[in-house]
C-alpha atoms as a PDB file:
ATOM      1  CA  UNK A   1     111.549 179.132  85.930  1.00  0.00           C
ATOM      2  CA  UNK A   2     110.126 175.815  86.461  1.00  0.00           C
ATOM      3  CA  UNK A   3     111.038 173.585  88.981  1.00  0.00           C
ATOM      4  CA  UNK A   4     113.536 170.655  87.572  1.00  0.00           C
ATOM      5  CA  UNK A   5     111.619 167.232  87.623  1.00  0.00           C
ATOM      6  CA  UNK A   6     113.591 165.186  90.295  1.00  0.00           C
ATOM      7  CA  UNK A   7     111.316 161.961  90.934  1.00  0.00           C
ATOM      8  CA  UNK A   8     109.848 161.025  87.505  1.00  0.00           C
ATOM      9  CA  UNK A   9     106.543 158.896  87.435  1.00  0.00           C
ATOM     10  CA  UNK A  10     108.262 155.241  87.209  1.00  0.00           C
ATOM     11  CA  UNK A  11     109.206 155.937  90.785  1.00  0.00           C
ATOM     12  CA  UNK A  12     106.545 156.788  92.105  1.00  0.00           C
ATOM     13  CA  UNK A  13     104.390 154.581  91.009  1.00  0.00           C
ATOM     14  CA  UNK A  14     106.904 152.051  92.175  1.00  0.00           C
ATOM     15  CA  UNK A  15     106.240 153.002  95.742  1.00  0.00           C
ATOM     16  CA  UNK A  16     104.070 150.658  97.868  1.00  0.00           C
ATOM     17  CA  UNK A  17     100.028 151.799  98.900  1.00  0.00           C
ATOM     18  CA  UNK A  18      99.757 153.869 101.596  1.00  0.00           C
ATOM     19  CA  UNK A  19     103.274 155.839 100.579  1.00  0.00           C
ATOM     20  CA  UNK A  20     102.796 159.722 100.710  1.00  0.00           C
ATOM     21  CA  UNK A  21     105.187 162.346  98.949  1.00  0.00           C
ATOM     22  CA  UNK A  22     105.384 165.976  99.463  1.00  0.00           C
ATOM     23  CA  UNK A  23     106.360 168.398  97.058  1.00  0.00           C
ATOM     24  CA  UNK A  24     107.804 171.590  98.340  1.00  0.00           C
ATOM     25  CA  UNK A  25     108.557 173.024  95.420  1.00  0.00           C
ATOM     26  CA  UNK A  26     104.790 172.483  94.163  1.00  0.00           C
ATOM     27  CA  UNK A  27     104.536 176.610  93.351  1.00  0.00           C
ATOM     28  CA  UNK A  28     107.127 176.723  90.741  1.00  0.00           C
ATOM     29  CA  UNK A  29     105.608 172.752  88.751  1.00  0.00           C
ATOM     30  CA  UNK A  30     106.813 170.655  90.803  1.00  0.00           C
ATOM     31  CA  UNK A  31     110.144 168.333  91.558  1.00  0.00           C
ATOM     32  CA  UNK A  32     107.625 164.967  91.124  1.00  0.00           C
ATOM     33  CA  UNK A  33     106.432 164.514  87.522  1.00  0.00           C
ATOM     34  CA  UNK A  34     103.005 163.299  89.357  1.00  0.00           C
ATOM     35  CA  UNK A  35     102.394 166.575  91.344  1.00  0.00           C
ATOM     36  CA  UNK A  36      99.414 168.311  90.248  1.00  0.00           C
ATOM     37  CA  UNK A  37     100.156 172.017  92.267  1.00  0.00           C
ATOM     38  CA  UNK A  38      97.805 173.235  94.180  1.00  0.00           C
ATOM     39  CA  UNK A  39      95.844 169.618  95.349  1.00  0.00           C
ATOM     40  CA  UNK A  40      96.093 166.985  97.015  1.00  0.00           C
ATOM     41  CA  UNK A  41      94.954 164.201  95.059  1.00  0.00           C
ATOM     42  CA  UNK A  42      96.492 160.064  95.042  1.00  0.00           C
ATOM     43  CA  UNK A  43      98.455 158.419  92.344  1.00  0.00           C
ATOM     44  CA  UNK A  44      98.027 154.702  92.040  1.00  0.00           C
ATOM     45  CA  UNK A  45      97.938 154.318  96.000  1.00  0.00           C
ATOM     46  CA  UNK A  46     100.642 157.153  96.588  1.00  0.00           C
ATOM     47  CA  UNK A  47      98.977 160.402  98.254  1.00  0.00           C
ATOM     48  CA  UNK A  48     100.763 163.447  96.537  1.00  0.00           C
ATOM     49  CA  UNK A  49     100.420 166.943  98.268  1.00  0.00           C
ATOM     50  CA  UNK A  50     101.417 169.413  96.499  1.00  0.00           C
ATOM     51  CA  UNK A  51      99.735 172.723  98.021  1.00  0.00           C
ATOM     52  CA  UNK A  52     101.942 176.109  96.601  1.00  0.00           C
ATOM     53  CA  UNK A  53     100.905 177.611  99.896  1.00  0.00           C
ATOM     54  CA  UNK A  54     102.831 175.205 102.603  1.00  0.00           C
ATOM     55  CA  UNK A  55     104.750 178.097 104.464  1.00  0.00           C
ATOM     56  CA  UNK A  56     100.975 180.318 105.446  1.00  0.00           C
ATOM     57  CA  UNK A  57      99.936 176.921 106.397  1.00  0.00           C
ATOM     58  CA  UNK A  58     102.894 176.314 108.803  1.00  0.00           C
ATOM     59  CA  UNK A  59     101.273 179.249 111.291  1.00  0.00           C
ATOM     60  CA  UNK A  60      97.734 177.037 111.672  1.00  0.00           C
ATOM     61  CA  UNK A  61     100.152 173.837 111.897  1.00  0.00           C
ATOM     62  CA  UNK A  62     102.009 175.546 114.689  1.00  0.00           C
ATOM     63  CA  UNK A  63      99.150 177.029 116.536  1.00  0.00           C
ATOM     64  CA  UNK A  64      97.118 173.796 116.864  1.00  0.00           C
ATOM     65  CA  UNK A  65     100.565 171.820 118.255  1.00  0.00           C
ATOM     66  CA  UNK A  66     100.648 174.443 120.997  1.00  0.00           C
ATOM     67  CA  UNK A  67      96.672 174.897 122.041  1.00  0.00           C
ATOM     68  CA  UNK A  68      96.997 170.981 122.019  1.00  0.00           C
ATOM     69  CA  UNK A  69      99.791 171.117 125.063  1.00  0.00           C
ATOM     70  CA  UNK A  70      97.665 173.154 126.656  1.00  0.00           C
ATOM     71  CA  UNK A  71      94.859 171.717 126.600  1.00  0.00           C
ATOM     72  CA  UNK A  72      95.968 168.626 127.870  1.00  0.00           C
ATOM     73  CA  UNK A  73      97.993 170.390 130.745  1.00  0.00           C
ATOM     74  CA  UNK A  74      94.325 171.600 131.806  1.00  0.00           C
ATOM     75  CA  UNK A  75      93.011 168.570 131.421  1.00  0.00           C
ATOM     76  CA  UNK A  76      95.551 167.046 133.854  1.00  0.00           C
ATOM     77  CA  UNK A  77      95.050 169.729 136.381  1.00  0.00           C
ATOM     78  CA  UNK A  78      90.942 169.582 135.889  1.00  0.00           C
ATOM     79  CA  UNK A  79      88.894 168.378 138.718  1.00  0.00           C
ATOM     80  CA  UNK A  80      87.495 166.056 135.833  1.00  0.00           C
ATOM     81  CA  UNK A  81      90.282 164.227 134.316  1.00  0.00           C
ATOM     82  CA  UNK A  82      87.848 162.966 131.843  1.00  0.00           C
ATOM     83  CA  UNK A  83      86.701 166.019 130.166  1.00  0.00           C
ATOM     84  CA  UNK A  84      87.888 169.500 130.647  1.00  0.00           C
ATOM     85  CA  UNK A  85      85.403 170.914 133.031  1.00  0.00           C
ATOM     86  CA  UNK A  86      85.629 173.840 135.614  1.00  0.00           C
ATOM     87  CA  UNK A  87      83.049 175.641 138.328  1.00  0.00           C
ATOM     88  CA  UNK A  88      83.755 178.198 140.323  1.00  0.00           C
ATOM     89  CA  UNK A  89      83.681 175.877 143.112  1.00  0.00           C
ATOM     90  CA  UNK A  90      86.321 173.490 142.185  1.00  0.00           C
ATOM     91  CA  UNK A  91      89.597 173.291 142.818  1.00  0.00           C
ATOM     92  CA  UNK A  92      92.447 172.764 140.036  1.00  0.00           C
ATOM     93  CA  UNK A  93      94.611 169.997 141.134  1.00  0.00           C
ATOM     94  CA  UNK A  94      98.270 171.362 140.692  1.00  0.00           C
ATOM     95  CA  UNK A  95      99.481 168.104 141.273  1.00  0.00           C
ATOM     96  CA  UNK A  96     102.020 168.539 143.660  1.00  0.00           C
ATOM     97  CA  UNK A  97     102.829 164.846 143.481  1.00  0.00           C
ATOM     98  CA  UNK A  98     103.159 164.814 139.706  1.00  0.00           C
ATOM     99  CA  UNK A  99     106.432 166.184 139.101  1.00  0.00           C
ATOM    100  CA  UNK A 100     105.443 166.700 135.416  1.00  0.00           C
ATOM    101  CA  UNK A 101     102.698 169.252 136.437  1.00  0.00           C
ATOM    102  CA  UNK A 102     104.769 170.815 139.786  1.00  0.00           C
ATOM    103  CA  UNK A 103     107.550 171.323 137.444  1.00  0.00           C
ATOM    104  CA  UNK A 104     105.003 173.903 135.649  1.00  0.00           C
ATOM    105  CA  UNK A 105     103.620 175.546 139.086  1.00  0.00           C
ATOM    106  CA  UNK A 106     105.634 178.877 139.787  1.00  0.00           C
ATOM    107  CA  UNK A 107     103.595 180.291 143.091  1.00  0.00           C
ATOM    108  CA  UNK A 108     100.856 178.656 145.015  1.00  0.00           C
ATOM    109  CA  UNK A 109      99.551 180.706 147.681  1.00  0.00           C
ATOM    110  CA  UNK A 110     101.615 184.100 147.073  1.00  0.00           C
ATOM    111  CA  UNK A 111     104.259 181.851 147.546  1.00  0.00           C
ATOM    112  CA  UNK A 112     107.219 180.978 145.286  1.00  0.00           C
ATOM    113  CA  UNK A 113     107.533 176.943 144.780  1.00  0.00           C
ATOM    114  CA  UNK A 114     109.923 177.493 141.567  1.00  0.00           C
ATOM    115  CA  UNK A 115     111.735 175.453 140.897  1.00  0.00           C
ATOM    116  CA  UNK A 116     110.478 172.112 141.667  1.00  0.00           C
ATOM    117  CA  UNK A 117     112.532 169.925 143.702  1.00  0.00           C
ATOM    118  CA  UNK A 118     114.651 166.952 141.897  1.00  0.00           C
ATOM    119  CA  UNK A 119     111.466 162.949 141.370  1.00  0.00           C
ATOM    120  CA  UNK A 120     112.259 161.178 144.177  1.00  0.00           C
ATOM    121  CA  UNK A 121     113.843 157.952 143.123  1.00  0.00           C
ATOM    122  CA  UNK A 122     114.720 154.768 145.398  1.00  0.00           C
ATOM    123  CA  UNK A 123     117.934 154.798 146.585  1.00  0.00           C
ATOM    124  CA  UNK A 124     120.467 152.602 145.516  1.00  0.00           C
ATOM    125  CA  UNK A 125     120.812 149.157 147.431  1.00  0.00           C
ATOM    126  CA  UNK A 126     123.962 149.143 149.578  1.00  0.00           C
ATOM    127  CA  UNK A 127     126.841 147.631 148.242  1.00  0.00           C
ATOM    128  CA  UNK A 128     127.452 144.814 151.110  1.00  0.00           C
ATOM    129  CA  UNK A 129     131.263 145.289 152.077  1.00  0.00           C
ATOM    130  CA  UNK A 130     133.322 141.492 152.142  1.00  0.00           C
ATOM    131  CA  UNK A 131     135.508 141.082 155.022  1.00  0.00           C
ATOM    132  CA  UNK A 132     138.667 139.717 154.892  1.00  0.00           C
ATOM    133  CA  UNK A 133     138.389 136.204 155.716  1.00  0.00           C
ATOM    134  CA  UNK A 134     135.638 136.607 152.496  1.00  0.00           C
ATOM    135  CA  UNK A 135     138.462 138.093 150.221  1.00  0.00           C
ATOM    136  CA  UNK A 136     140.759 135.015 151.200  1.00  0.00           C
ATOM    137  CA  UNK A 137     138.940 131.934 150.796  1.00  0.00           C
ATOM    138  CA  UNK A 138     137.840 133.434 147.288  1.00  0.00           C
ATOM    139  CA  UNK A 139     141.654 134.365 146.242  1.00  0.00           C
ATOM    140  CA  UNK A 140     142.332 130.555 147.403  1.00  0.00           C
ATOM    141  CA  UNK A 141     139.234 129.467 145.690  1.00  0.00           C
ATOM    142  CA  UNK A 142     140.270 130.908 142.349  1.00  0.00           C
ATOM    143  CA  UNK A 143     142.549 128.784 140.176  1.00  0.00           C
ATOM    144  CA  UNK A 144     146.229 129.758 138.571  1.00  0.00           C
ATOM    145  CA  UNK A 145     146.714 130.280 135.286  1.00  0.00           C
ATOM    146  CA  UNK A 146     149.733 127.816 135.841  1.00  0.00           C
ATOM    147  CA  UNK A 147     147.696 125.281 137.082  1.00  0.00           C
ATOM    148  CA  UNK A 148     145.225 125.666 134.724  1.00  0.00           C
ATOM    149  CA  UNK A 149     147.474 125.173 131.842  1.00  0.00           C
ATOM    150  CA  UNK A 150     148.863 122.133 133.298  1.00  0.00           C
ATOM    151  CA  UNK A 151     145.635 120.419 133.765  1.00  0.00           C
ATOM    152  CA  UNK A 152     145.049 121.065 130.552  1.00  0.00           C
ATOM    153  CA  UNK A 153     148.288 119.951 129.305  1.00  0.00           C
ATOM    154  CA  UNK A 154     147.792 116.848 131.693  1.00  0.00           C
ATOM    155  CA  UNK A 155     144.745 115.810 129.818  1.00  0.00           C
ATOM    156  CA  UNK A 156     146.283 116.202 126.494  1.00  0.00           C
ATOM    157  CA  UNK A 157     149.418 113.581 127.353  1.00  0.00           C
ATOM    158  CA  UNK A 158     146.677 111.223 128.713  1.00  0.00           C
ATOM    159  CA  UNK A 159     144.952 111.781 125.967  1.00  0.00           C
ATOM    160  CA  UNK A 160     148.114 111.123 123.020  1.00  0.00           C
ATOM    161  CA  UNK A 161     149.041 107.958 125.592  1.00  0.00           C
ATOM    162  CA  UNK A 162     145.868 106.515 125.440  1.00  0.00           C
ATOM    163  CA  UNK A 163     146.184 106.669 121.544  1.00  0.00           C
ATOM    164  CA  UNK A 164     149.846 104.857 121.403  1.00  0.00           C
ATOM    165  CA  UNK A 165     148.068 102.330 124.019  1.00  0.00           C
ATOM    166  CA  UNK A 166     145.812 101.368 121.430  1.00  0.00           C
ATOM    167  CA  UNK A 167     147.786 101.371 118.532  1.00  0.00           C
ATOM    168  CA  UNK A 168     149.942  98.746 120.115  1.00  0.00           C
ATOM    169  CA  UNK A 169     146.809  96.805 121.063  1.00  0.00           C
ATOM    170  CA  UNK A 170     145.443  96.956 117.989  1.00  0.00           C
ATOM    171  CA  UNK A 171     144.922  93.943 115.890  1.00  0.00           C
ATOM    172  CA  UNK A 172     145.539  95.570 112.772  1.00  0.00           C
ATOM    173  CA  UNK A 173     146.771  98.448 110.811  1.00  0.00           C
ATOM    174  CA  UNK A 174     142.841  99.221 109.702  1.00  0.00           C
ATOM    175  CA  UNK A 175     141.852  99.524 113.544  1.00  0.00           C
ATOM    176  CA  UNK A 176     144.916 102.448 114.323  1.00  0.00           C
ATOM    177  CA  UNK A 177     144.134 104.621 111.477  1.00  0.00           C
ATOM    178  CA  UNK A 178     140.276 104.267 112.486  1.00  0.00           C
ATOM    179  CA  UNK A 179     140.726 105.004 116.139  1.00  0.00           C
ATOM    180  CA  UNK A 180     143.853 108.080 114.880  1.00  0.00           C
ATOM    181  CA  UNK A 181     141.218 110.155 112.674  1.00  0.00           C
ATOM    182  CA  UNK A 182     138.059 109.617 115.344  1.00  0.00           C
ATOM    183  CA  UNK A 183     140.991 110.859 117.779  1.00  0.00           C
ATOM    184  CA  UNK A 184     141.668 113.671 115.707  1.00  0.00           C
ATOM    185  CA  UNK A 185     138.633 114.869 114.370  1.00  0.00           C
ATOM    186  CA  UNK A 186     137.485 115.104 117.849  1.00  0.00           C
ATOM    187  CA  UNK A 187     140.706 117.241 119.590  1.00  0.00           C
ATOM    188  CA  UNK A 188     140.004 119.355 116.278  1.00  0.00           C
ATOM    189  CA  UNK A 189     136.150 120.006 116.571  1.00  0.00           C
ATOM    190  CA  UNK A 190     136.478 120.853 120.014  1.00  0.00           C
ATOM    191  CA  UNK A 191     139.085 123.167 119.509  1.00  0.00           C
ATOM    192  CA  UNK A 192     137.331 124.729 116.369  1.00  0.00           C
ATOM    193  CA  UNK A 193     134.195 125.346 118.557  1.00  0.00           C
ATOM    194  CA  UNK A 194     135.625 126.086 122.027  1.00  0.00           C
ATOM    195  CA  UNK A 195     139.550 127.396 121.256  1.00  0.00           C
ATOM    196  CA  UNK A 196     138.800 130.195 118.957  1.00  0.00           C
ATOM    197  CA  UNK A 197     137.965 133.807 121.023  1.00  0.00           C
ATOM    198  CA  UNK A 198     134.108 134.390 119.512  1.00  0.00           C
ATOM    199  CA  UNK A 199     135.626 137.743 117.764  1.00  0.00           C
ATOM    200  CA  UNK A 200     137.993 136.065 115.622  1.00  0.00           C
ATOM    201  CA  UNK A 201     134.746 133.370 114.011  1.00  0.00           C
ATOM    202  CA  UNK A 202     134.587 135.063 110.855  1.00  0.00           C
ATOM    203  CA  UNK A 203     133.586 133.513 107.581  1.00  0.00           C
ATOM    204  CA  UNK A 204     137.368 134.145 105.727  1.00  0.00           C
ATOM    205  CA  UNK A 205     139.225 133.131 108.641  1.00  0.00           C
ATOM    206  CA  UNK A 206     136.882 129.794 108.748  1.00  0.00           C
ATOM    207  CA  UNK A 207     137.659 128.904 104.747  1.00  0.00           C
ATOM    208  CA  UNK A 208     141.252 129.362 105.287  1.00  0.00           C
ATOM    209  CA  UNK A 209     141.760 127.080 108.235  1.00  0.00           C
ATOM    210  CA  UNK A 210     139.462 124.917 106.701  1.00  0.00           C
ATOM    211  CA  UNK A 211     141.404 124.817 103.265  1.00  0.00           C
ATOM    212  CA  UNK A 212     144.854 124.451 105.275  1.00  0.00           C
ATOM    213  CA  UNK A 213     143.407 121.857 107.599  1.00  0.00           C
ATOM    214  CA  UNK A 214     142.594 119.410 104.562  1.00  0.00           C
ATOM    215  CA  UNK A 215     145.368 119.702 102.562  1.00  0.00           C
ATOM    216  CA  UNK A 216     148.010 119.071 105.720  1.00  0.00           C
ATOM    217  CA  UNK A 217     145.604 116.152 106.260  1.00  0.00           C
ATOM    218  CA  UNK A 218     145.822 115.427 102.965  1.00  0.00           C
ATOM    219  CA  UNK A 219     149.207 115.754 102.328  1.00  0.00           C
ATOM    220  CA  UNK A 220     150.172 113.562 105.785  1.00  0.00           C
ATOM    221  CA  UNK A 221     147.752 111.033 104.410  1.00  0.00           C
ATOM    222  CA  UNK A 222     149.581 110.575 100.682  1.00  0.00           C
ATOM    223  CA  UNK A 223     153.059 111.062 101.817  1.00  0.00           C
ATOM    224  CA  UNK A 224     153.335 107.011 102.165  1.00  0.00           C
ATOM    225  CA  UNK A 225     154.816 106.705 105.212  1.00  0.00           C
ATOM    226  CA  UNK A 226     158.716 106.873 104.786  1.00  0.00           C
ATOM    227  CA  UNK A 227     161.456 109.206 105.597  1.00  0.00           C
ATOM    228  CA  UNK A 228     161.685 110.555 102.183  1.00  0.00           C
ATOM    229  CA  UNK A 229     159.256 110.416  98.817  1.00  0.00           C
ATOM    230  CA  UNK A 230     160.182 107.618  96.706  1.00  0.00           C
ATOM    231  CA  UNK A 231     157.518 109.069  93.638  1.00  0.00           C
ATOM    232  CA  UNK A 232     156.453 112.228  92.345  1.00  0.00           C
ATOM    233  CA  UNK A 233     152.653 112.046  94.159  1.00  0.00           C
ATOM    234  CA  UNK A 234     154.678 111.550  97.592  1.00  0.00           C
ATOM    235  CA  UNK A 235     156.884 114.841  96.539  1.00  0.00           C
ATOM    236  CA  UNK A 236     153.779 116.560  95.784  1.00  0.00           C
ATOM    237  CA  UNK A 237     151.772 115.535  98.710  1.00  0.00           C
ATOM    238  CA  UNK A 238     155.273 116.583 101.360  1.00  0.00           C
ATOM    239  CA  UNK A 239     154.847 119.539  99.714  1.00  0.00           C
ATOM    240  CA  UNK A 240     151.251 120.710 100.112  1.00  0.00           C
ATOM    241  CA  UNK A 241     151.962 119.331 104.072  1.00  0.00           C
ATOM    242  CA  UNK A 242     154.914 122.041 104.048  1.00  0.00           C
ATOM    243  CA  UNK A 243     153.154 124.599 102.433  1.00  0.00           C
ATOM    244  CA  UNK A 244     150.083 123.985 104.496  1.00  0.00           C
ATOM    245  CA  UNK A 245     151.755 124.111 108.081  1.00  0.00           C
ATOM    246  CA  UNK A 246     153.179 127.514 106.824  1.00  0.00           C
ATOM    247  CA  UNK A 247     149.786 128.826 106.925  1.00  0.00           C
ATOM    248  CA  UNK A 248     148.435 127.476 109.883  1.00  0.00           C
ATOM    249  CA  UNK A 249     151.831 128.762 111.548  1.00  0.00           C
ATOM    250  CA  UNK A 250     150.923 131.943 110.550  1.00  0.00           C
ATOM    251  CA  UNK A 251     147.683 131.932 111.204  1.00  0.00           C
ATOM    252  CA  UNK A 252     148.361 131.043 114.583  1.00  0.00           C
ATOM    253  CA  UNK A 253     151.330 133.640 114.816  1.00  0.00           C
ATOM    254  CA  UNK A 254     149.269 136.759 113.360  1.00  0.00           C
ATOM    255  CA  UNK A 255     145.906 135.433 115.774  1.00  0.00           C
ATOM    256  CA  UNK A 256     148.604 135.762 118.777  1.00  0.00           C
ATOM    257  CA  UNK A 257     149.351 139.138 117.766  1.00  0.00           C
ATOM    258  CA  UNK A 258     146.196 140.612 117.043  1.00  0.00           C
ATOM    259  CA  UNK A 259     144.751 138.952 120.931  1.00  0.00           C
ATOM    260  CA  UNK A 260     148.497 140.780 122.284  1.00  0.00           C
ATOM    261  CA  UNK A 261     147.440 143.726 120.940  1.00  0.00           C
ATOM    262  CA  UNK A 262     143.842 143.929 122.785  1.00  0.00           C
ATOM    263  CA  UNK A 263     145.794 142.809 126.629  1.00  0.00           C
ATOM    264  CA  UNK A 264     145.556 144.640 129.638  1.00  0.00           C
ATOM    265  CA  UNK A 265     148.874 144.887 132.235  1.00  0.00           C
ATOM    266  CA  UNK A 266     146.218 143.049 135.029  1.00  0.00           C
ATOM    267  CA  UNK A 267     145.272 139.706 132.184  1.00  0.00           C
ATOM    268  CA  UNK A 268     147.051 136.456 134.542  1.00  0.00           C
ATOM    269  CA  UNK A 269     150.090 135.223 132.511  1.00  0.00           C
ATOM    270  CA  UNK A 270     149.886 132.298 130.040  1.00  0.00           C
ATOM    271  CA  UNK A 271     152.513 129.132 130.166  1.00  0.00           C
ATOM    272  CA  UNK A 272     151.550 128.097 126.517  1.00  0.00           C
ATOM    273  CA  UNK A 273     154.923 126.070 126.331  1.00  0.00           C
ATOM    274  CA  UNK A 274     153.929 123.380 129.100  1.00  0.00           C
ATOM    275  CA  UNK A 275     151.757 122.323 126.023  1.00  0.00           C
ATOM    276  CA  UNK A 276     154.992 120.467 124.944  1.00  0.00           C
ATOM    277  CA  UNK A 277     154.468 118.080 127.689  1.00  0.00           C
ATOM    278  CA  UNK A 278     151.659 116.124 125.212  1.00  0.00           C
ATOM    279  CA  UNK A 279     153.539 116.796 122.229  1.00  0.00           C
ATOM    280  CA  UNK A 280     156.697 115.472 123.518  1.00  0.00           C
ATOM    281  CA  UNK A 281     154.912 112.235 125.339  1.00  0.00           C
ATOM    282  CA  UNK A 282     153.535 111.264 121.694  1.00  0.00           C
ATOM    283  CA  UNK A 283     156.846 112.298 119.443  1.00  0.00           C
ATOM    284  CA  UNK A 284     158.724 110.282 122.526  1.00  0.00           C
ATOM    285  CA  UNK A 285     156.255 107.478 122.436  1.00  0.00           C
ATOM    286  CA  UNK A 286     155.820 106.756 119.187  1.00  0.00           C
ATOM    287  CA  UNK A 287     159.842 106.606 118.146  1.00  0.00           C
ATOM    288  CA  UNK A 288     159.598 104.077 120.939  1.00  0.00           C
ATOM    289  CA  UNK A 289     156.590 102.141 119.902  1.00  0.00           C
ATOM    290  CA  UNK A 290     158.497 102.050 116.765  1.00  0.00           C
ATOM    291  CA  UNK A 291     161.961 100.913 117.693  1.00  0.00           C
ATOM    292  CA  UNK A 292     160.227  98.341 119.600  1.00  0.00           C
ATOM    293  CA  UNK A 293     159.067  96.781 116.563  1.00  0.00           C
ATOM    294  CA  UNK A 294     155.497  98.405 116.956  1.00  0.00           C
ATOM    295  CA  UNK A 295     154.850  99.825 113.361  1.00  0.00           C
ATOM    296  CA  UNK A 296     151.812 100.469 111.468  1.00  0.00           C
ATOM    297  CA  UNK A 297     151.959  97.327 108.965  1.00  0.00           C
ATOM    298  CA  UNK A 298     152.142  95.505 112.037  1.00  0.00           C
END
């Protein structure tokens, strides 16, 4: 029964030059419409071989692997490393400092060497112990989580003050909302480059903050201003805001979750909530700036 044809011509010839194919079942057809059984011929730059007697040739395949060790074994024990060459009155070099060839050497001498003894290899540099005085100044060197957070917390009020300090110095409405979205847009492209952990920087997580991002911004931007919408754009635009911080809530909730799932019993403790510090100096300071008489047609 003929072989079934499993590679039709079409695919072979779309093969690059240089591509080779071999067809083991060449004695019963063929499984490449291109074989021709019994040569070994080339097909527009593909090399077909298709010999029906592959398994007699495996013994000559085999042999010449194995005479091919061994000749270069004798070559690396030959006086002439060169060329394989031997007299009578040379000596084979059993290379007794090569632990490739000693690992081959059995006796030497009428005596048994086998097995070879374990490369030499440079011993590892000493691991230099720290004394105690060492182990102090670094534990006093290294910084608290809680004082970390609060420095960071620090710079944040300075930061929001510095913003209410020059909205009330302002000389016009035009100069506050300039100076409030260069303010922003910085505190949010650091955070979007720095503040994310590098595992979480994925291209869907990046077009939903993105998406949420604007149309909060949006939202804030078209609500006009007042306690409550007065028109049907304002209504619209309070709620895209709502809908907006719901995702960015949850985005931050579900991030939280996923890091507390991948934290070790030895990670320092966090004091997230002394961010409130910043958040409370601006709320605080602007419902002051405000009932002072401080507003933003001023």
């Amino acid at each position: 029964k003929r072989a079934p044809i499993l590679i039709k011509k079409e695919f072979v010839e779309s093969m690059k030059d240089g591509s080779v194919v071999v067809d083991l079942a060449s004695e019963a057809g063929g499984n490449i419409e291109t074989t021709k059984p019994g040569e070994l011929y080339v097909h527009k730059g593909v090399t077909h071989i298709g010999y029906t007697d592959l398994p007699s040739r495996m013994a000559t395949q085999a042999s010449t692997l194995y005479s091919n060790n061994v000749l270069k074994l004798l070559k690396a024990i030959s006086p002439d490393k060169e060329y394989f060459h031997y007299e009578p009155k040379d000596e084979f070099d059993y290379g007794t400092l090569d632990h490739v060839i000693r690992g081959t050497l059995v006796m030497k001498e009428g005596k048994n060497i086998f097995p070879s003894p374990l490369p030499k290899t440079a011993p590892p540099a000493p691991v230099k112990q720290k004394t105690v005085a060492e182990l102090e100044a670094e534990k006093a060197s290294e910084i608290s989580p809680f004082t970390r957070t609060m420095t960071s917390a620090g710079i944040y009020t300075g930061g929001v003050s510095t913003c209410l300090a020059l909205g009330i110095i302002s000389p016009n409405a035009a100069f506050t909302q300039m100076v409030t979205t260069f303010g922003l847009a910085g505190i949010v492209g650091y955070h979007t480059v720095w503040g994310v952990t590098p595992a979480l920087h994925s291209p869907l997580m990046s077009v939903t903050n993105a998406i949420s991002g604007l149309t909060a911004v949006g939202g804030l931007v078209l609500m006009g201003g007042g306690l409550t919408p007065s028109s049907l754009p304002e209504s619209l635009a309070l709620a895209a805001a709502f809908v907006s911080s719901i995702n960015i809530a949850g985005g931050f909730l579900i991030t939280q979750r996923m890091l507390d799932m991948f934290k070790r019993p030895t990670d320092p403790p966090e004091y997230n909530y002394l961010y409130l510090l910043p958040g409370s100096a601006f709320v605080g300071g602007y419902g002051a700036s405000v009932y002072a008489g401080y507003n933003i047609e001023q």
